[in-house]
N, C-alpha and C. Protein backbone atom coordinates (compact mmCIF):
# COMPACT_ATOMS: atom_id res chain seq x y z
N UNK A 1 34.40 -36.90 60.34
CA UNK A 1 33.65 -35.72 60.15
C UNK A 1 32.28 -36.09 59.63
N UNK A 2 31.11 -35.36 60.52
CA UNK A 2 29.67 -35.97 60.02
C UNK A 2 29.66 -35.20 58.44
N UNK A 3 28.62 -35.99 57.63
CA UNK A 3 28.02 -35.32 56.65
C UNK A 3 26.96 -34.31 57.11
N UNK A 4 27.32 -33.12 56.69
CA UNK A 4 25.36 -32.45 57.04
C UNK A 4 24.57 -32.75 55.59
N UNK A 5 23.34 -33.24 55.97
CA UNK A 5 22.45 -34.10 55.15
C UNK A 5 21.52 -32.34 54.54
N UNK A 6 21.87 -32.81 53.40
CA UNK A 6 20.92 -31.66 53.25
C UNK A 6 19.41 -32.28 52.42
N UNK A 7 18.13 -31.75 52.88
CA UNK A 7 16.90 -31.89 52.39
C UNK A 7 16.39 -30.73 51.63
N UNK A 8 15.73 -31.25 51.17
CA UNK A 8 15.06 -30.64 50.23
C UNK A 8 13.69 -30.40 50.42
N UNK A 9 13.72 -29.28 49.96
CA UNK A 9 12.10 -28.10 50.36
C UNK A 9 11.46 -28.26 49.38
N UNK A 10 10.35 -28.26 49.78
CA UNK A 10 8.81 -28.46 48.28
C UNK A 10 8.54 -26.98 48.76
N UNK A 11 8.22 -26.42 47.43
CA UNK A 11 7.34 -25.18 48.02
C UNK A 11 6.29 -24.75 48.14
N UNK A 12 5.26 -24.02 48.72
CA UNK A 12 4.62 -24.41 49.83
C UNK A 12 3.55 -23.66 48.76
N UNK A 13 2.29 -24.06 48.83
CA UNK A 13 1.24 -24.06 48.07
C UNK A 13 0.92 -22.74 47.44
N UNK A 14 1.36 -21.67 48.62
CA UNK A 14 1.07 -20.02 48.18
C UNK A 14 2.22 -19.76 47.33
N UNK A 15 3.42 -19.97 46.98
CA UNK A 15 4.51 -19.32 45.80
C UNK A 15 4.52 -20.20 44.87
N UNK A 16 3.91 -21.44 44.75
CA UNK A 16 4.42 -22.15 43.17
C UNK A 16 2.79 -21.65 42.54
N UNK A 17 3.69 -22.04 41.17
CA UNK A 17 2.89 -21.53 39.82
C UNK A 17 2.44 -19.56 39.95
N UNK A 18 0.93 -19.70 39.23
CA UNK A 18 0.46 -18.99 38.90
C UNK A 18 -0.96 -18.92 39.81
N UNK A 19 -1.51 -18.23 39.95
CA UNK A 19 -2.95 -17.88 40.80
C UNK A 19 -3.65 -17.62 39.72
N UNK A 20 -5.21 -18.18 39.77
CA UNK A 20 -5.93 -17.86 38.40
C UNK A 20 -6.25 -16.25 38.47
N UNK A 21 -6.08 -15.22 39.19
CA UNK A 21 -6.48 -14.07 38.65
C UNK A 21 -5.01 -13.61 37.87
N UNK A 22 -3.91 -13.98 37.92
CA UNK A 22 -2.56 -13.91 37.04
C UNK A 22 -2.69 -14.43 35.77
N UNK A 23 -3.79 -15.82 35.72
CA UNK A 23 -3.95 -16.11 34.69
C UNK A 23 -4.82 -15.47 33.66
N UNK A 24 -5.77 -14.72 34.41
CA UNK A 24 -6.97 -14.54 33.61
C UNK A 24 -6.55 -12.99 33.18
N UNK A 25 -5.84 -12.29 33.88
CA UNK A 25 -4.85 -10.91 33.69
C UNK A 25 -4.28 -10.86 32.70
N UNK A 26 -2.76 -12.13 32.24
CA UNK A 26 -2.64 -12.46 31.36
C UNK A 26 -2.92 -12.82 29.71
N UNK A 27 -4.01 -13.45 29.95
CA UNK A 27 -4.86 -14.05 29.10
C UNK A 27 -5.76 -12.79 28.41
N UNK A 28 -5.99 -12.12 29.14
CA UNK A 28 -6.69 -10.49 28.78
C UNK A 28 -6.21 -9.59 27.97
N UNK A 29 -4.13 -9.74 28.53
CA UNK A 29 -3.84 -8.15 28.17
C UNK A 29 -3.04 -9.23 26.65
N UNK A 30 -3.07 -10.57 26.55
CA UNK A 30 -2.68 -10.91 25.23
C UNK A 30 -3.95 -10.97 23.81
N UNK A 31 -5.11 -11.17 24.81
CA UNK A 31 -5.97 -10.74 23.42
C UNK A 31 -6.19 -9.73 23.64
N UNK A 32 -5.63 -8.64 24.05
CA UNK A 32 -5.77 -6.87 23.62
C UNK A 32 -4.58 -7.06 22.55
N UNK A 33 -3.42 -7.57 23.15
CA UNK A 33 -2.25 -7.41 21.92
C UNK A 33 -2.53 -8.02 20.74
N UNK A 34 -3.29 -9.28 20.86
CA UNK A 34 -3.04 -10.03 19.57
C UNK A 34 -4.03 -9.32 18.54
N UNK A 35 -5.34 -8.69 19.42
CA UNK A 35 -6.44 -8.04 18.70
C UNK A 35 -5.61 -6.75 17.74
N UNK A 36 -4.78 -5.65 18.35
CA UNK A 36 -4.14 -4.58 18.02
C UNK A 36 -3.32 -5.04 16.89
N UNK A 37 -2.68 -6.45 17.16
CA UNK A 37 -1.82 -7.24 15.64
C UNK A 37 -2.74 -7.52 14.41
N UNK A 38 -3.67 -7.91 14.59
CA UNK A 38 -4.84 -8.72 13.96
C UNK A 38 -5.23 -7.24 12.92
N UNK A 39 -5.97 -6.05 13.73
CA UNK A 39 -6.35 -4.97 13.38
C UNK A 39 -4.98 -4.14 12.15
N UNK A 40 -3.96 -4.43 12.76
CA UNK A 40 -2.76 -3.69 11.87
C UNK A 40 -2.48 -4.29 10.64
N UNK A 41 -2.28 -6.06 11.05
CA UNK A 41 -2.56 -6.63 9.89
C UNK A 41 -3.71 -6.80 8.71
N UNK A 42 -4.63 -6.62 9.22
CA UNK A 42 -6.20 -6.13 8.16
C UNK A 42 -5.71 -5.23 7.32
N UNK A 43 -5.24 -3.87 8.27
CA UNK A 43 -5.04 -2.69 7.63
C UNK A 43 -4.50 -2.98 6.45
N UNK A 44 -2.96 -3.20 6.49
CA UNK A 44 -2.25 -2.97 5.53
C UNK A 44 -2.36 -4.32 4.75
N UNK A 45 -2.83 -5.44 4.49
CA UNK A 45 -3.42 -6.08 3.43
C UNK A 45 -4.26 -5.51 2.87
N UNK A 46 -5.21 -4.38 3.09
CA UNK A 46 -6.35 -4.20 2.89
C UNK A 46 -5.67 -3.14 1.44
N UNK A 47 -4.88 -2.40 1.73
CA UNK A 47 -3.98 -1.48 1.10
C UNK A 47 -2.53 -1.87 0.50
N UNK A 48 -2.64 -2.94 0.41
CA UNK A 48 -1.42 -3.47 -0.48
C UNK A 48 -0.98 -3.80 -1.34
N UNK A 49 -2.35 -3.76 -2.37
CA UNK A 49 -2.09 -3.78 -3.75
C UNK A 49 -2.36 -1.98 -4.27
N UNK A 50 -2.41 -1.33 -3.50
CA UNK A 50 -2.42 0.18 -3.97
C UNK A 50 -0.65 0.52 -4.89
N UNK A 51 0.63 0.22 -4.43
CA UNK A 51 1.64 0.32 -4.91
C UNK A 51 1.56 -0.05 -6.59
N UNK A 52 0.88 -1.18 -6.57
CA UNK A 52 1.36 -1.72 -7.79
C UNK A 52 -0.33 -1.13 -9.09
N UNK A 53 -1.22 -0.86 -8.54
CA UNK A 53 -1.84 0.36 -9.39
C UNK A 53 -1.32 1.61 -9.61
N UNK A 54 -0.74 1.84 -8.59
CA UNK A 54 0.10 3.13 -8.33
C UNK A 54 0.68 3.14 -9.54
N UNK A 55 1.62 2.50 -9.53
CA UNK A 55 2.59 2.42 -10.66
C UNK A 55 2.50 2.59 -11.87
N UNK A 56 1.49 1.61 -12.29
CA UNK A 56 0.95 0.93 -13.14
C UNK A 56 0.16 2.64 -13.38
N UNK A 57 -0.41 3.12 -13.36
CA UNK A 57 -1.43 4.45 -13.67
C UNK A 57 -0.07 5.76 -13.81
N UNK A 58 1.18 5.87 -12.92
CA UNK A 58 2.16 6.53 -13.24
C UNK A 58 2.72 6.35 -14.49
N UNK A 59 3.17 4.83 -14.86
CA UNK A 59 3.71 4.47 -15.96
C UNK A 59 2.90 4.99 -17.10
N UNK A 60 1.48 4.66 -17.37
CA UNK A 60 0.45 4.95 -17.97
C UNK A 60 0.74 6.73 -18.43
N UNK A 61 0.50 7.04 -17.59
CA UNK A 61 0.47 8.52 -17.33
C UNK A 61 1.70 8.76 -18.46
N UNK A 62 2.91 8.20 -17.81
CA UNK A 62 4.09 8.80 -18.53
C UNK A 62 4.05 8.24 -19.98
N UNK A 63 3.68 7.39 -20.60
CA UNK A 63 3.61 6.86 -21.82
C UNK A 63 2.71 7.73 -22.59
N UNK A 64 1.63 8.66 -21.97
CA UNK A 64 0.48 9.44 -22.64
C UNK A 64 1.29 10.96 -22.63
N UNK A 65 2.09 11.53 -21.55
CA UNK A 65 3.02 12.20 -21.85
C UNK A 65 4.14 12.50 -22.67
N UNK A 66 4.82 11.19 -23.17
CA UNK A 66 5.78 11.73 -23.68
C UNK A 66 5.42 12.00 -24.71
N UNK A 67 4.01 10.89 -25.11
CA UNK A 67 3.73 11.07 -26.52
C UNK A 67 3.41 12.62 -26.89
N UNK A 68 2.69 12.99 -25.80
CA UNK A 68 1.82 13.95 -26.38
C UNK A 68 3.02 15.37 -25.88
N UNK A 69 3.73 15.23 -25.62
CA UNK A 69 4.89 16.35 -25.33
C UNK A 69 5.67 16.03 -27.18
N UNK A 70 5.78 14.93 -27.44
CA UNK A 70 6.60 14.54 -28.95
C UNK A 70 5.71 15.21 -29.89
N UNK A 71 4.92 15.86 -29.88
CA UNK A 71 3.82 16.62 -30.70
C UNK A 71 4.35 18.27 -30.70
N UNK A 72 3.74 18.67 -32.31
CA UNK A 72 3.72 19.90 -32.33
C UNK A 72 3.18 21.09 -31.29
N UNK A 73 3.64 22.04 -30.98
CA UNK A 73 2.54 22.87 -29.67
C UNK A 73 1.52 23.32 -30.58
N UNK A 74 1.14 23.59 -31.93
CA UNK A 74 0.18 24.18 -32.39
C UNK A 74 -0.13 23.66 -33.73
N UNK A 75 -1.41 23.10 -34.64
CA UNK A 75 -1.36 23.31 -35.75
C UNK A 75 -0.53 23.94 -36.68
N UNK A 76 -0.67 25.53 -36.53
CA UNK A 76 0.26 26.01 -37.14
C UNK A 76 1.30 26.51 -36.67
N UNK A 77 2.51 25.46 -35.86
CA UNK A 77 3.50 25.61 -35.35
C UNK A 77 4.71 24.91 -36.78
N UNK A 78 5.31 25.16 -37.13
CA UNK A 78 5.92 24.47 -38.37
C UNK A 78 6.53 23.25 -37.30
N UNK A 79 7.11 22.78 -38.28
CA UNK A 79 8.04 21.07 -37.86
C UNK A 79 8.85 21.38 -37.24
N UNK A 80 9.44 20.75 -36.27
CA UNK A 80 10.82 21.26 -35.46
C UNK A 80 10.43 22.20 -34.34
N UNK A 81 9.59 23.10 -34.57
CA UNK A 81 8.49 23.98 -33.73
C UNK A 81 9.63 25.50 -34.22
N UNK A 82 10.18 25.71 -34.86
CA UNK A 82 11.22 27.02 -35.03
C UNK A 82 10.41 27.71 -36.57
N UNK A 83 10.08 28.69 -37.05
CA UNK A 83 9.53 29.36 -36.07
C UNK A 83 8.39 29.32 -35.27
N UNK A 84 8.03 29.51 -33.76
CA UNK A 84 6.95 29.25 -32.94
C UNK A 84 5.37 30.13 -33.84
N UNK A 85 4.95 29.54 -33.33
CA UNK A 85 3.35 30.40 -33.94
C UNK A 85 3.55 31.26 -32.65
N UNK A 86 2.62 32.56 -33.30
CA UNK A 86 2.91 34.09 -32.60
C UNK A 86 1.46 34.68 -31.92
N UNK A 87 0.81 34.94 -31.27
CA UNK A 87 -0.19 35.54 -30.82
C UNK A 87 -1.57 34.59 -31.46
N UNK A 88 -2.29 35.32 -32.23
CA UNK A 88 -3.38 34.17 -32.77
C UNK A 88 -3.63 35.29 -33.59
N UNK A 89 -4.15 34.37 -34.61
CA UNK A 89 -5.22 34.80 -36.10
C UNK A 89 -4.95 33.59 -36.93
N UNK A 90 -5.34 33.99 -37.89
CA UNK A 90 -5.44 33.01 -39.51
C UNK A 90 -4.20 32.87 -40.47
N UNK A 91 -3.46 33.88 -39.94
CA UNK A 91 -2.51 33.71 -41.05
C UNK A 91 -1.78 33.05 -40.86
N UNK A 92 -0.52 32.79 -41.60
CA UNK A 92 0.30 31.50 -41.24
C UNK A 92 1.40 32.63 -40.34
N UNK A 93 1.88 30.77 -39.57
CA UNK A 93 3.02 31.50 -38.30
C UNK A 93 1.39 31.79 -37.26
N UNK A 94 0.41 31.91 -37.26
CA UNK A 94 -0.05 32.62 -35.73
C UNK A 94 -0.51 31.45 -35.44
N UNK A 95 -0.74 31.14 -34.10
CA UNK A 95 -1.41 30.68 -33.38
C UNK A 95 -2.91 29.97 -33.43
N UNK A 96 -3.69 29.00 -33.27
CA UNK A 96 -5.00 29.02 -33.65
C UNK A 96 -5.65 29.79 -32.35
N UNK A 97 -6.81 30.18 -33.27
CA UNK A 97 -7.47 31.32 -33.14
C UNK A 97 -8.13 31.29 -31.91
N UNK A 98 -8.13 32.34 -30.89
CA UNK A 98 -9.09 32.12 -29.38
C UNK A 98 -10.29 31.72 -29.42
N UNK A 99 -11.23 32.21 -30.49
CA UNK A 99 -12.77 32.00 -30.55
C UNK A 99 -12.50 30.86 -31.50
N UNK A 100 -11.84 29.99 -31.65
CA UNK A 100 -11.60 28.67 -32.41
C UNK A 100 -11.33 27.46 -30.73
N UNK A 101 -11.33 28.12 -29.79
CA UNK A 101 -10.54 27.15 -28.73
C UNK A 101 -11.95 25.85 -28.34
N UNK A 102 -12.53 25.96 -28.51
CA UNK A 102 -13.77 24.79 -28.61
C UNK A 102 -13.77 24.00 -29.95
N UNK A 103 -13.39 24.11 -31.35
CA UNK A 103 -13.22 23.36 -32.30
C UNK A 103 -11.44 23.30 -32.40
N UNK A 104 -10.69 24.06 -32.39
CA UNK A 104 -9.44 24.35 -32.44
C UNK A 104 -8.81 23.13 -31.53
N UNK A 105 -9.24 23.25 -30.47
CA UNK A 105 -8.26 22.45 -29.11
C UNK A 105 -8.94 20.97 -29.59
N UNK A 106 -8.83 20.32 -30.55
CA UNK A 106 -9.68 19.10 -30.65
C UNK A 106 -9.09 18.22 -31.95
N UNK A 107 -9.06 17.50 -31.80
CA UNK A 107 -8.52 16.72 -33.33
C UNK A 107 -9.26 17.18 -34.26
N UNK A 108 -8.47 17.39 -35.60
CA UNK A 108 -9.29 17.72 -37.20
C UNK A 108 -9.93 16.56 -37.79
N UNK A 109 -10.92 17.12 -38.36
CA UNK A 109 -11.86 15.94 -38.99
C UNK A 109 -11.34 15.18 -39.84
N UNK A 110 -11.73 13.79 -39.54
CA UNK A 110 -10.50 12.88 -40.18
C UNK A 110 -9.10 12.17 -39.62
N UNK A 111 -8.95 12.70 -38.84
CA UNK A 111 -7.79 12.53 -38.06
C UNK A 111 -8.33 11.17 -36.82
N UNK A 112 -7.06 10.11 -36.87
CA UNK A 112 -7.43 8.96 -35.35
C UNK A 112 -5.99 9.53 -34.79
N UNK A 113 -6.13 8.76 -33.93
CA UNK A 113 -4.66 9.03 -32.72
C UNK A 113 -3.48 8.86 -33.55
N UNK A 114 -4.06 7.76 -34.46
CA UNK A 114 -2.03 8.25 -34.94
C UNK A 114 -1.92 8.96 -36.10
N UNK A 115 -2.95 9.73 -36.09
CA UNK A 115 -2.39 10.85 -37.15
C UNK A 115 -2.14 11.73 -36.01
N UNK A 116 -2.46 12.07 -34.60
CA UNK A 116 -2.54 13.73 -33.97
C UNK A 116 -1.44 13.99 -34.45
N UNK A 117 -1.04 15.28 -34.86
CA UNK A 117 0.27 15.90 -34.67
C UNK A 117 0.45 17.10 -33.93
N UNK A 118 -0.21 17.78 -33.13
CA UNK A 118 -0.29 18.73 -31.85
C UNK A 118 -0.67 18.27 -31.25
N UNK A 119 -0.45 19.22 -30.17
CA UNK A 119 -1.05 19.19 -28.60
C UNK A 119 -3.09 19.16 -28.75
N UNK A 120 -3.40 20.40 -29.41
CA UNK A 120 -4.40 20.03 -29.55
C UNK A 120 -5.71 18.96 -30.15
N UNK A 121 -5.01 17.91 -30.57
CA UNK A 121 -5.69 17.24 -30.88
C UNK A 121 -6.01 15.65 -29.94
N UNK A 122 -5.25 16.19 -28.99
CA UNK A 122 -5.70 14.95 -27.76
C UNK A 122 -6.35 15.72 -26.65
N UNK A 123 -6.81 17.51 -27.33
CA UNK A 123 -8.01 17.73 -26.25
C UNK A 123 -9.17 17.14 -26.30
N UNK A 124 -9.62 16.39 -25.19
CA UNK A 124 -11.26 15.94 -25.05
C UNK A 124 -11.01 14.24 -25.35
N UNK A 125 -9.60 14.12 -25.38
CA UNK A 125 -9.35 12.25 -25.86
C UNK A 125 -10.23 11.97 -24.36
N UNK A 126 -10.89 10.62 -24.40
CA UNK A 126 -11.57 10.06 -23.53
C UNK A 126 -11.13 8.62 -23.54
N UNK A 127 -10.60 7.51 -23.42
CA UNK A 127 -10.82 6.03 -23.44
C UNK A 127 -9.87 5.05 -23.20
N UNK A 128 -10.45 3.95 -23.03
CA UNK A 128 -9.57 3.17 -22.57
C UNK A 128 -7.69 3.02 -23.35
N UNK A 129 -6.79 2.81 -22.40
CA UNK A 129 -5.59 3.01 -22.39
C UNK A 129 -5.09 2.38 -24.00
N UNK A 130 -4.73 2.93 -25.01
CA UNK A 130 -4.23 2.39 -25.82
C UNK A 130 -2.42 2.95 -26.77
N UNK A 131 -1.95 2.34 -27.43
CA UNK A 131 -0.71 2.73 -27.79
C UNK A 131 -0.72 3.90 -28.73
N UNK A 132 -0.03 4.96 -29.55
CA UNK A 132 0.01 6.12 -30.21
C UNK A 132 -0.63 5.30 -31.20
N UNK A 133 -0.27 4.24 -32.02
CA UNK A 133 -0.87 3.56 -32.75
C UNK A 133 -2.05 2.95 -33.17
N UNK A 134 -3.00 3.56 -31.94
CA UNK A 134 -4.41 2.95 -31.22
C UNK A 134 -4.57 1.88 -31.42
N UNK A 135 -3.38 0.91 -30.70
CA UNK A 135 -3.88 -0.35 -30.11
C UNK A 135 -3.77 -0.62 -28.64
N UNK A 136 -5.30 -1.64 -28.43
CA UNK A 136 -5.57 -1.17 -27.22
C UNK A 136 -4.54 -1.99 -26.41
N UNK A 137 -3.91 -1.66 -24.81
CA UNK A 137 -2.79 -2.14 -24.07
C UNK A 137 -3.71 -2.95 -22.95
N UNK A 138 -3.42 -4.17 -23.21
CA UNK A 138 -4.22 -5.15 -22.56
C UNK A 138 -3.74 -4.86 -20.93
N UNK A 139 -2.57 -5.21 -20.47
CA UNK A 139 -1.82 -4.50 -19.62
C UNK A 139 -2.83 -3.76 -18.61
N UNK A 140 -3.30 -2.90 -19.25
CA UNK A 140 -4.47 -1.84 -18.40
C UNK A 140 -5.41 -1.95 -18.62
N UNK A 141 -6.37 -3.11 -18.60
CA UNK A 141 -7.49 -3.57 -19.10
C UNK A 141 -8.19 -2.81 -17.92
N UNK A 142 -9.23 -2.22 -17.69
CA UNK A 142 -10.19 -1.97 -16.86
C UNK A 142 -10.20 -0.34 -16.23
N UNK A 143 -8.12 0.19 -17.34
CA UNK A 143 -8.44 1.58 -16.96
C UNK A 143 -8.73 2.56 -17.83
N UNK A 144 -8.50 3.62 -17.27
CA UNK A 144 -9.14 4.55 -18.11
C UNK A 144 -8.35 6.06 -18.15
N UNK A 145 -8.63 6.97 -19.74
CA UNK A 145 -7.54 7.63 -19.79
C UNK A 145 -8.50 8.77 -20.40
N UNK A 146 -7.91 10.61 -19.69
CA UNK A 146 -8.93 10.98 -20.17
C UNK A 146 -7.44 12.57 -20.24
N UNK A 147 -7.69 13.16 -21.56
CA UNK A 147 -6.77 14.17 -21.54
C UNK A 147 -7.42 15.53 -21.65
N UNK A 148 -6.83 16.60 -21.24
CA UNK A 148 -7.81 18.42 -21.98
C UNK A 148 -6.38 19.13 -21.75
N UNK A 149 -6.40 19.96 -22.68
CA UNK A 149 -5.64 20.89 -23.07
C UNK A 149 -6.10 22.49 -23.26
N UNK A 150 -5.47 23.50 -22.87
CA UNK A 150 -5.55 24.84 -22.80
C UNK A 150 -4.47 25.26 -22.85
N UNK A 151 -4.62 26.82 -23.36
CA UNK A 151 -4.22 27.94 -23.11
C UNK A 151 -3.41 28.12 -22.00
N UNK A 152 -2.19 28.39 -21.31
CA UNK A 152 -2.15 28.90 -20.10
C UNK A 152 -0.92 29.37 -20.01
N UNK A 153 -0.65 29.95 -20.50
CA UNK A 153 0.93 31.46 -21.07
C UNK A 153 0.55 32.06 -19.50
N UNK A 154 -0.67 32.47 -19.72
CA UNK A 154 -0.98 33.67 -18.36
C UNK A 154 -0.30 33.04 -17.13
N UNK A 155 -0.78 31.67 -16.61
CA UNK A 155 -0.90 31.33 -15.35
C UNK A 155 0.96 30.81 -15.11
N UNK A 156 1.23 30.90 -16.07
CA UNK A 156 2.93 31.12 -15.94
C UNK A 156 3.82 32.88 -16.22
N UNK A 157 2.64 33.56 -16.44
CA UNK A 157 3.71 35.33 -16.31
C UNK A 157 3.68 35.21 -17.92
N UNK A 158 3.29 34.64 -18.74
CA UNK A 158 3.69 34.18 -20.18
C UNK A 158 2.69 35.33 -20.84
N UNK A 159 2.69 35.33 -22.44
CA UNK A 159 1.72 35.41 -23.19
C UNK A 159 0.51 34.56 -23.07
N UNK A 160 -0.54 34.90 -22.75
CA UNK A 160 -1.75 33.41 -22.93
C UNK A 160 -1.19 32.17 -24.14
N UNK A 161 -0.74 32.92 -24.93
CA UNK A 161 -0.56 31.74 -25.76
C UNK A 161 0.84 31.06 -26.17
N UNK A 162 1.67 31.33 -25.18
CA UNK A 162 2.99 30.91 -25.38
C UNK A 162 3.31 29.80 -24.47
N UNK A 163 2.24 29.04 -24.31
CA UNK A 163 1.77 27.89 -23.43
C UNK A 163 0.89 27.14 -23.26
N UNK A 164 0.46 26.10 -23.30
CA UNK A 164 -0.55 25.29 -22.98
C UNK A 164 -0.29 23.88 -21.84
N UNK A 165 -1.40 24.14 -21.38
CA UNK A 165 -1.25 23.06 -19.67
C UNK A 165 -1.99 22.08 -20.45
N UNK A 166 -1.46 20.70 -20.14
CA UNK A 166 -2.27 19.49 -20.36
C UNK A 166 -2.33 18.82 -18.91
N UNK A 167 -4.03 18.29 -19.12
CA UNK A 167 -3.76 17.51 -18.20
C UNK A 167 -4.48 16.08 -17.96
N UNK A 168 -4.15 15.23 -17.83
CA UNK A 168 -4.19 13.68 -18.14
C UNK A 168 -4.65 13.63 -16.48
N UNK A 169 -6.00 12.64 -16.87
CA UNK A 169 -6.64 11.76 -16.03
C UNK A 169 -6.67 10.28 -16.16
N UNK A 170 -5.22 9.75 -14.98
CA UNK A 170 -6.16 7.88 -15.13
C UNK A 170 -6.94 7.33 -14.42
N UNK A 171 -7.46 6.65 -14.58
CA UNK A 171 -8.83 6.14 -13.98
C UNK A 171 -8.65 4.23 -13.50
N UNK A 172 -7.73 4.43 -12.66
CA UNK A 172 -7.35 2.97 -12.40
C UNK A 172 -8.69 1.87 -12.20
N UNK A 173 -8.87 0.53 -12.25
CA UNK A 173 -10.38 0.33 -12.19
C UNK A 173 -10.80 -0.04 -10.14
N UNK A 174 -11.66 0.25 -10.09
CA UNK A 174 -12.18 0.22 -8.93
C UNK A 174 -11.54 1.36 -7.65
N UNK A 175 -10.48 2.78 -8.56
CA UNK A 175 -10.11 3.49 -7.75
C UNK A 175 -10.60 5.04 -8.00
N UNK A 176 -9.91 5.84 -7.29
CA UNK A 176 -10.21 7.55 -8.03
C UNK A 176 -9.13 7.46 -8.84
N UNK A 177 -9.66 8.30 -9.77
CA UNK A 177 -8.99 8.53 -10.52
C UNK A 177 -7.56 9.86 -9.94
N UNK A 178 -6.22 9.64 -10.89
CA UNK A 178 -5.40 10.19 -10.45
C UNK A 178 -4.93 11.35 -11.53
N UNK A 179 -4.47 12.69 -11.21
CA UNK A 179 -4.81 14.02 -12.08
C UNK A 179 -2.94 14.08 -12.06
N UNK A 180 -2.39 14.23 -13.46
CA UNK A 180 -1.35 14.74 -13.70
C UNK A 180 -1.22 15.57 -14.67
N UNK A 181 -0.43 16.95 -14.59
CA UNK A 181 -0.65 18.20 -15.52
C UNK A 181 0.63 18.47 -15.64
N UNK A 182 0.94 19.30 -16.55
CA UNK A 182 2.19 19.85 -16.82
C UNK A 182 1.92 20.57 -18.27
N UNK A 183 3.08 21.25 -18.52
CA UNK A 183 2.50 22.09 -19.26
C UNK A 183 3.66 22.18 -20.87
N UNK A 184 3.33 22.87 -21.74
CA UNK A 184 4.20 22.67 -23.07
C UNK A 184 4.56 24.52 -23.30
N UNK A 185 5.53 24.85 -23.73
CA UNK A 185 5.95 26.17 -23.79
C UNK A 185 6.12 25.77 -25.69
N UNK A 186 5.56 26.92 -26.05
CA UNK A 186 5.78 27.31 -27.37
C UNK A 186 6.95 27.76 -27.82
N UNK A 187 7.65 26.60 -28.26
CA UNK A 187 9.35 27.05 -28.94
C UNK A 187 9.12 25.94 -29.96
């Protein structure tokens, strides 16, 4: 029985490889892709240390809160806050006085941060981040902390004065600053 010899085919100049307009097609639509990678990756390096200011200005935030929530709602709110100060005037038990809310809402003369004992006396605080103790928190070197306090019973259905909104500005460095408010009910 013969062998059938089998040969072998080269293939023929038009189907092997690539044709340079395949190449140059190629070569095109990968620096569109790699450009679109390049561009995405910029992006989000560019924005990737935002998380950890983030934080860092939340945490902040909440450390200037609790303190200032651990405070009396009024001068003349007694200890414990029971009984609440009542409407406003001079006498004891009321409220400080409405046409007092520009000297009133402000620390008493004499007083540093770790004496405040109300709400109002960290209206108009301005400065860099420091502990109840006013020492400064290296930690947040470059930010910045800014508090105001009011009246605002009304803008909750309340008495005007059976409430006050605080609201804390940090000032992360080289960002906007970020606005957190909340408010204290007189009990």
């Amino acid at each position: 029985m013969p062998m059938k010899q089998r040969t072998l085919q080269t293939a023929s100049p038009s189907s092997a490889g690539f044709t340079l307009v395949e190449l140059v097609v190629t070569i095109a639509v990968l620096a569109i892709a790699l450009l679109a990678v390049a561009n995405s990756l910029r992006f989000s390096s560019q924005y990737s240390a935002d998380p950890l200011w983030q934080a860092k200005a939340v945490a902040l935030a909440e450390a200037y809160s609790d303190e200032i929530l651990g405070k009396r709602f009024d001068e003349r709110t007694a200890l414990g806050g029971v009984p609440a100060c009542v409407g406003i005037g001079a006498s004891a038990g009321q409220c400080t006085p409405a046409a007092d809310f520009g000297a009133a809402l402000a620390e008493e003369a004499g007083e540093t941060r770790a004496s405040f004992d109300d709400l109002d006396d960290f209206h108009g605080l301005d400065e860099s981040p420091r502990s109840a103790e006013g020492t400064p928190l290296a930690q947040y070197a470059g930010y910045g902390v800014r508090v105001s306090v009011h009246y605002a019973g009304s803008e909750l259905g309340l008495d005007p004065f059976d409430a006050k909104a605080v609201t804390l500005t940090v000032t992360p460095p080289g960002q906007a600053p970020l606005v957190f408010s909340f408010y204290r009910g007189n009990f």
